[in-house]
PDB file of N, CA and C in Angstrom:
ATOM      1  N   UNK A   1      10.227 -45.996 211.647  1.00  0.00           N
ATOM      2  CA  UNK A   1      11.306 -46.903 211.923  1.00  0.00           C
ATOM      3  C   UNK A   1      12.350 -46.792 210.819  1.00  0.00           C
ATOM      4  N   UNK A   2      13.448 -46.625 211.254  1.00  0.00           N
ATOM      5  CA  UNK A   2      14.439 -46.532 210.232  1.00  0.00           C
ATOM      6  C   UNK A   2      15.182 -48.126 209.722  1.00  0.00           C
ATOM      7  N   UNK A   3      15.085 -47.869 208.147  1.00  0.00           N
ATOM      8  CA  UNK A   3      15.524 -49.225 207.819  1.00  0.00           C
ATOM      9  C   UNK A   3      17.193 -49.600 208.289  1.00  0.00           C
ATOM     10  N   UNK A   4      17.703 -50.384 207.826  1.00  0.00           N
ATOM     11  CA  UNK A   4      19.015 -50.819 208.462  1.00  0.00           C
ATOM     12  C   UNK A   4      20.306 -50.032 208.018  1.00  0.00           C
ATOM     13  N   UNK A   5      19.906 -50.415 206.481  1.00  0.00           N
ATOM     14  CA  UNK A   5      21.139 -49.313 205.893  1.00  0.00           C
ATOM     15  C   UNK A   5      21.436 -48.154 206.612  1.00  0.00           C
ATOM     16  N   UNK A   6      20.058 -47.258 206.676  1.00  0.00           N
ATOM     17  CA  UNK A   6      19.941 -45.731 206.991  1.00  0.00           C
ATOM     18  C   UNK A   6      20.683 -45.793 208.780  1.00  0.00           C
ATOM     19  N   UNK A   7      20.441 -46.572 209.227  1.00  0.00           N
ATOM     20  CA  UNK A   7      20.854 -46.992 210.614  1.00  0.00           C
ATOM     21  C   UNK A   7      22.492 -46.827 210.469  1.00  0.00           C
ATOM     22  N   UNK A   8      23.071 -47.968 209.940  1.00  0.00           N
ATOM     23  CA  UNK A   8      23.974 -48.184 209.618  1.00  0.00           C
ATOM     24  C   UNK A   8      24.859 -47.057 208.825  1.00  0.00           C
ATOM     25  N   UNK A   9      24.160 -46.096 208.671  1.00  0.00           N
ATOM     26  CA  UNK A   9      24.996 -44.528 207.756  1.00  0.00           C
ATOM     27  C   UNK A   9      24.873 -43.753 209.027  1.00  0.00           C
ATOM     28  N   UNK A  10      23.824 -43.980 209.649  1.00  0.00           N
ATOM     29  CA  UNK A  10      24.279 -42.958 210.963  1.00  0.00           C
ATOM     30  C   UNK A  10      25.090 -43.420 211.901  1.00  0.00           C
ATOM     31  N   UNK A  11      25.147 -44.560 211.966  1.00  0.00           N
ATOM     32  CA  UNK A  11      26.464 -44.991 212.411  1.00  0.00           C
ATOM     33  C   UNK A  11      27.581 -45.035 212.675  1.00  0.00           C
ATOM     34  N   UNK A  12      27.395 -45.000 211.505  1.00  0.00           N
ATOM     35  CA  UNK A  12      28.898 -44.630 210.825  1.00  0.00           C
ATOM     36  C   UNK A  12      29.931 -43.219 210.631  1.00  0.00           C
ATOM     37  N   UNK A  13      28.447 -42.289 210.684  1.00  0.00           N
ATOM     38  CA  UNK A  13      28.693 -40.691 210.753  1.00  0.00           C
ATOM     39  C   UNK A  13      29.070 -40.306 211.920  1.00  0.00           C
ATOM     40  N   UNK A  14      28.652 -41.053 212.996  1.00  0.00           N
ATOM     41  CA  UNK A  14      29.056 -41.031 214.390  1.00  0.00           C
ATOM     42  C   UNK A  14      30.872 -41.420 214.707  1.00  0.00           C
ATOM     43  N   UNK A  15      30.924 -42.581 213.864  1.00  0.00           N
ATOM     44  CA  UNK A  15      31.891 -43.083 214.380  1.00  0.00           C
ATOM     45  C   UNK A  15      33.014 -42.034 213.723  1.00  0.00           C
ATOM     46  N   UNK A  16      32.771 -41.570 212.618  1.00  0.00           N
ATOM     47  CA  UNK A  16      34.029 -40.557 211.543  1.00  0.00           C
ATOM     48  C   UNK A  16      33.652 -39.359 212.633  1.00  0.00           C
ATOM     49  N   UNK A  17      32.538 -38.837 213.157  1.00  0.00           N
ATOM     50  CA  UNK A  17      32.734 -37.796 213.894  1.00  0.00           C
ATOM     51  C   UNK A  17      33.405 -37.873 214.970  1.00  0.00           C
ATOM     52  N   UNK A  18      33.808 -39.235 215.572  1.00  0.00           N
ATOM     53  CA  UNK A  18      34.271 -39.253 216.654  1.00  0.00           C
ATOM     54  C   UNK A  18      36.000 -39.612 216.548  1.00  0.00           C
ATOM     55  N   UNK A  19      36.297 -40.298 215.359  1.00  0.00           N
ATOM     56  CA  UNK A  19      37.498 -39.994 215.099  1.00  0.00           C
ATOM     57  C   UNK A  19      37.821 -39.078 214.540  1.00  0.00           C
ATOM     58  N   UNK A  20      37.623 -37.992 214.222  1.00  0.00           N
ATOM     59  CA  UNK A  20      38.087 -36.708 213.396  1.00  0.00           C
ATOM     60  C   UNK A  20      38.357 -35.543 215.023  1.00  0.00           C
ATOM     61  N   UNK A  21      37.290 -35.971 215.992  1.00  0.00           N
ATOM     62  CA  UNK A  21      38.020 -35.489 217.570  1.00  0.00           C
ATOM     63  C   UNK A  21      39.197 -36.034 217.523  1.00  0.00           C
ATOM     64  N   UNK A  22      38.859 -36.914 218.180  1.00  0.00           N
ATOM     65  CA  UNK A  22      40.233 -37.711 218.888  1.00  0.00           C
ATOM     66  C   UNK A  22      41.254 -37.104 217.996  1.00  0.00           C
ATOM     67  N   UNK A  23      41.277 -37.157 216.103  1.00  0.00           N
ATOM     68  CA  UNK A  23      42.585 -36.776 215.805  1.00  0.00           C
ATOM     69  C   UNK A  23      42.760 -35.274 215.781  1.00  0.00           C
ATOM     70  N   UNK A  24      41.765 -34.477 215.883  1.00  0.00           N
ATOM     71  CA  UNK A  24      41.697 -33.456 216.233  1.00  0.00           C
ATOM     72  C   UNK A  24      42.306 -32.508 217.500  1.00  0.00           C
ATOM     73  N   UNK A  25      41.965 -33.229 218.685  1.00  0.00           N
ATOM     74  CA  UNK A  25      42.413 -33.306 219.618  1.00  0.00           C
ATOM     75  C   UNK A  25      44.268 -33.463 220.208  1.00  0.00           C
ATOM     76  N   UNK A  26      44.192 -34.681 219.343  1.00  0.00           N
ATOM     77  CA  UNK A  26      45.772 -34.923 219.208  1.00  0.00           C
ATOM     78  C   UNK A  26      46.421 -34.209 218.763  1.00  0.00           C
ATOM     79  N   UNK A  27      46.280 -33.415 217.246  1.00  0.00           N
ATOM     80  CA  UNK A  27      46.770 -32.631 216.518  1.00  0.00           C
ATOM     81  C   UNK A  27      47.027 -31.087 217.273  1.00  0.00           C
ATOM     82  N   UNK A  28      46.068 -31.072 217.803  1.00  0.00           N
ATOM     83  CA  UNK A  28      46.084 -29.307 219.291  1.00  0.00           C
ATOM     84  C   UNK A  28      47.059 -29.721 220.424  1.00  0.00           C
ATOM     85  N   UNK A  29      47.419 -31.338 220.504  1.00  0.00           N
ATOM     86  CA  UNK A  29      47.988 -31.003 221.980  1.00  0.00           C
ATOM     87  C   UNK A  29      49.181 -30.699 221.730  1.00  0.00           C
ATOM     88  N   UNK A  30      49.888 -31.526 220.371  1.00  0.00           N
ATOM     89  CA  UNK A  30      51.183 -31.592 219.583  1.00  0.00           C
ATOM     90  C   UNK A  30      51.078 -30.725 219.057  1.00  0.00           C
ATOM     91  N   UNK A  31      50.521 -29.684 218.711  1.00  0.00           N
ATOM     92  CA  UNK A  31      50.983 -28.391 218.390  1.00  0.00           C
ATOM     93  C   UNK A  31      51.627 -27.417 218.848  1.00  0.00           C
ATOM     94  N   UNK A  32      50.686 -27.449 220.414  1.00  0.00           N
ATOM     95  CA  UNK A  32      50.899 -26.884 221.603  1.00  0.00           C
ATOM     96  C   UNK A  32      52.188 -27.526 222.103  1.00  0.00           C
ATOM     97  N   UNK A  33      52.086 -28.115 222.328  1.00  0.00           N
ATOM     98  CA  UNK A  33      53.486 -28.760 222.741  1.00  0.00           C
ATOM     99  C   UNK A  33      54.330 -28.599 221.893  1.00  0.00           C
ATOM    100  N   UNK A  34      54.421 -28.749 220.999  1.00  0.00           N
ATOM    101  CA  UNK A  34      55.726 -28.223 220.058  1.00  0.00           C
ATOM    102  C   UNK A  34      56.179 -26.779 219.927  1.00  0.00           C
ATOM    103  N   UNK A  35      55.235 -25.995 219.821  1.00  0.00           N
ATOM    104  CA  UNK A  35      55.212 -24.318 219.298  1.00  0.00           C
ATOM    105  C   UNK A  35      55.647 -23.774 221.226  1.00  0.00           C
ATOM    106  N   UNK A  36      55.303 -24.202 222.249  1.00  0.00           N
ATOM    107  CA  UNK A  36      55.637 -23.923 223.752  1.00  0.00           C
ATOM    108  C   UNK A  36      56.802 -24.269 223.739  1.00  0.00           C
ATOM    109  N   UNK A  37      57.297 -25.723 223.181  1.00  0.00           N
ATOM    110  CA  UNK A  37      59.019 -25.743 224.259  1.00  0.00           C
ATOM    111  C   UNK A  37      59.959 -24.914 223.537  1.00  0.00           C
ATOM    112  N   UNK A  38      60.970 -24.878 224.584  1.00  0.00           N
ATOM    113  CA  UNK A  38      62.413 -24.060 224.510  1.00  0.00           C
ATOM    114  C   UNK A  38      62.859 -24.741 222.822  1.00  0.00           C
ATOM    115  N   UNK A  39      63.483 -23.779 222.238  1.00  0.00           N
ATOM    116  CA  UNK A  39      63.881 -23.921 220.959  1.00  0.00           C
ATOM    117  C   UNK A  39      65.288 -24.833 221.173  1.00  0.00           C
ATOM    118  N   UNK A  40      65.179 -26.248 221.284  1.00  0.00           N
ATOM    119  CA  UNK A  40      66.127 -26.976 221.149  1.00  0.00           C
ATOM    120  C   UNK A  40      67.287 -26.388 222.726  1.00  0.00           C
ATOM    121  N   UNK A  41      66.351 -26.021 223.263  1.00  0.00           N
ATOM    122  CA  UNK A  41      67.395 -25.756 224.991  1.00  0.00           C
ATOM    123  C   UNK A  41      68.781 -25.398 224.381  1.00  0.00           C
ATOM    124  N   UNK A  42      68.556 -24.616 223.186  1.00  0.00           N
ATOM    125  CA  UNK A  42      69.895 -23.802 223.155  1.00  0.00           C
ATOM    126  C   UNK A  42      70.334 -22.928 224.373  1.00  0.00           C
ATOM    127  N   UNK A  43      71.554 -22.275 224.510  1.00  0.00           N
ATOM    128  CA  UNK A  43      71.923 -22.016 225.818  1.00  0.00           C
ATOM    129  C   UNK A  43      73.059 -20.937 225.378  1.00  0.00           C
ATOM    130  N   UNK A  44      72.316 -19.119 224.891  1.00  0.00           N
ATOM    131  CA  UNK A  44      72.877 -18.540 224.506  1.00  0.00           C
ATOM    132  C   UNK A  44      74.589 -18.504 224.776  1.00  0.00           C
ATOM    133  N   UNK A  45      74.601 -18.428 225.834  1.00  0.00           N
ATOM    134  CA  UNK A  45      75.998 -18.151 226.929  1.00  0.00           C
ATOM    135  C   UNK A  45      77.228 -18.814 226.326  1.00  0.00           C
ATOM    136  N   UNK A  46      76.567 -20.565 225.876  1.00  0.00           N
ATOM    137  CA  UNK A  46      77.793 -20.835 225.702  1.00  0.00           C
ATOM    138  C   UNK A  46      78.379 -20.870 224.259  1.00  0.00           C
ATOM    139  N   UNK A  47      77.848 -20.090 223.716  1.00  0.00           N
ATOM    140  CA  UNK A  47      78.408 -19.448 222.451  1.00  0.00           C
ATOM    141  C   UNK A  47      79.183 -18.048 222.870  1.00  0.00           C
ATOM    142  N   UNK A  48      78.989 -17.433 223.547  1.00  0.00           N
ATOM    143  CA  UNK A  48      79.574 -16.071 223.364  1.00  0.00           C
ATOM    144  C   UNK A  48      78.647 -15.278 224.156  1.00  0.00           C
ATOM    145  N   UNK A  49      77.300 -15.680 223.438  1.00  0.00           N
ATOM    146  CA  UNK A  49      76.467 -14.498 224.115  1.00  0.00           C
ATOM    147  C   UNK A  49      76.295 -13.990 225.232  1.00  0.00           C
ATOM    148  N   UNK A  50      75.467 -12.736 225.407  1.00  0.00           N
ATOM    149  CA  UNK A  50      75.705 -12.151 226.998  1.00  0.00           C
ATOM    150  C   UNK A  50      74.397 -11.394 226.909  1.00  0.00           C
ATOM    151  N   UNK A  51      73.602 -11.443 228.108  1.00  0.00           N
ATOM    152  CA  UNK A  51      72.439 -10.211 227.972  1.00  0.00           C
ATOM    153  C   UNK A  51      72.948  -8.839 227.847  1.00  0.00           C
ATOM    154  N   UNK A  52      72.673  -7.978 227.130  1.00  0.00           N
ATOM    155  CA  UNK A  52      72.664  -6.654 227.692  1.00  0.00           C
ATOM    156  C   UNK A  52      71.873  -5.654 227.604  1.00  0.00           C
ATOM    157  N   UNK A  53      71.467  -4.568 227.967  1.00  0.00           N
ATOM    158  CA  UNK A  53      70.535  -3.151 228.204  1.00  0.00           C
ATOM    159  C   UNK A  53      70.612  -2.305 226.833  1.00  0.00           C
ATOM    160  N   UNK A  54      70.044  -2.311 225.944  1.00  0.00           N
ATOM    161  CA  UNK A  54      70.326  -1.395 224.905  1.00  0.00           C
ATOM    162  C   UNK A  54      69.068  -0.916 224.749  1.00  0.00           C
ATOM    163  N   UNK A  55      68.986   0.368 224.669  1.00  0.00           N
ATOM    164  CA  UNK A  55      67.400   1.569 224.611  1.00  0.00           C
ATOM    165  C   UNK A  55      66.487   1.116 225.229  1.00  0.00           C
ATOM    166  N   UNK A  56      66.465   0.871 226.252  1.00  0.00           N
ATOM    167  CA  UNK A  56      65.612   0.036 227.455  1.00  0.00           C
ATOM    168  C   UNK A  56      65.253  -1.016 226.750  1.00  0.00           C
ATOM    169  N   UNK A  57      65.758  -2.012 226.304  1.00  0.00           N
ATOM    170  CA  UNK A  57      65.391  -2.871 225.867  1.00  0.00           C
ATOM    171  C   UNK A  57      66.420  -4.392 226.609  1.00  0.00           C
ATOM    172  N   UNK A  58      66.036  -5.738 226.863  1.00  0.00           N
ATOM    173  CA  UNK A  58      67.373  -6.619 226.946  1.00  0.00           C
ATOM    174  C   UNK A  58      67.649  -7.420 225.593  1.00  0.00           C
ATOM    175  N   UNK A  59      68.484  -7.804 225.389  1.00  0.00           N
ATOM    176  CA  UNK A  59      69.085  -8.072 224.144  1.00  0.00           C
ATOM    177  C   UNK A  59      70.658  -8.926 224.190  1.00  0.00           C
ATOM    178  N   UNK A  60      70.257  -9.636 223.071  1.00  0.00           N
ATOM    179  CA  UNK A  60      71.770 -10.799 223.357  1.00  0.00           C
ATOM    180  C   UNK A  60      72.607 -10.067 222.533  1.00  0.00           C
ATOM    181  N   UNK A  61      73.296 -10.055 223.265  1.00  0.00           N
ATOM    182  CA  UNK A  61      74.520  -9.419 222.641  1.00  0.00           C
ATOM    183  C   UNK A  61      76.246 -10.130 222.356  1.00  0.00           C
ATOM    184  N   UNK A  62      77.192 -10.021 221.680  1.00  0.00           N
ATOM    185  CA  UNK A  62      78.475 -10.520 221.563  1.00  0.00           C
ATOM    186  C   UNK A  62      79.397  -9.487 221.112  1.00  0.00           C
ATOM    187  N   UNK A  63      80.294 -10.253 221.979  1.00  0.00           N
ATOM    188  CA  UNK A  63      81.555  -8.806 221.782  1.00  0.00           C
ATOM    189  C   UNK A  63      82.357  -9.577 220.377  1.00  0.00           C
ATOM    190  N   UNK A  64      82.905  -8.947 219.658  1.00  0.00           N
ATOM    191  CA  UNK A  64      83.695  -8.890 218.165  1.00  0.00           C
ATOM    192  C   UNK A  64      84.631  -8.783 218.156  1.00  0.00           C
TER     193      UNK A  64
END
């Protein structure tokens, strides 16, 4: 039979294991979500830019 204290430390180890998920968890979704969206929905075009074909490649390009 385990005395109370010892009870009470596993307890407790439970409960830090279970918040170190949760913030764990949180920390992966907001990562993900941050590092995935569009970089501030900039919108090459209306600066100047233009796609174009250079060495089979596409590429933003601006005329000078």
């Amino acid at each position: 039979m385990l005395h109370g204290a010892m009870r009470n430390l596993i307890a407790a180890r439970g409960v830090r294991r279970a918040i170190a998920l949760v913030l764990l968890s949180i920390t992966t979704v907001l990562t993900i979500g941050v590092t995935s969206s569009p970089a501030h929905a900039w919108n090459p075009a209306d600066d100047g830019w233009h796609k174009c074909y250079i060495d089979g490649k596409w590429m933003w390009c601006k005329d000078l």
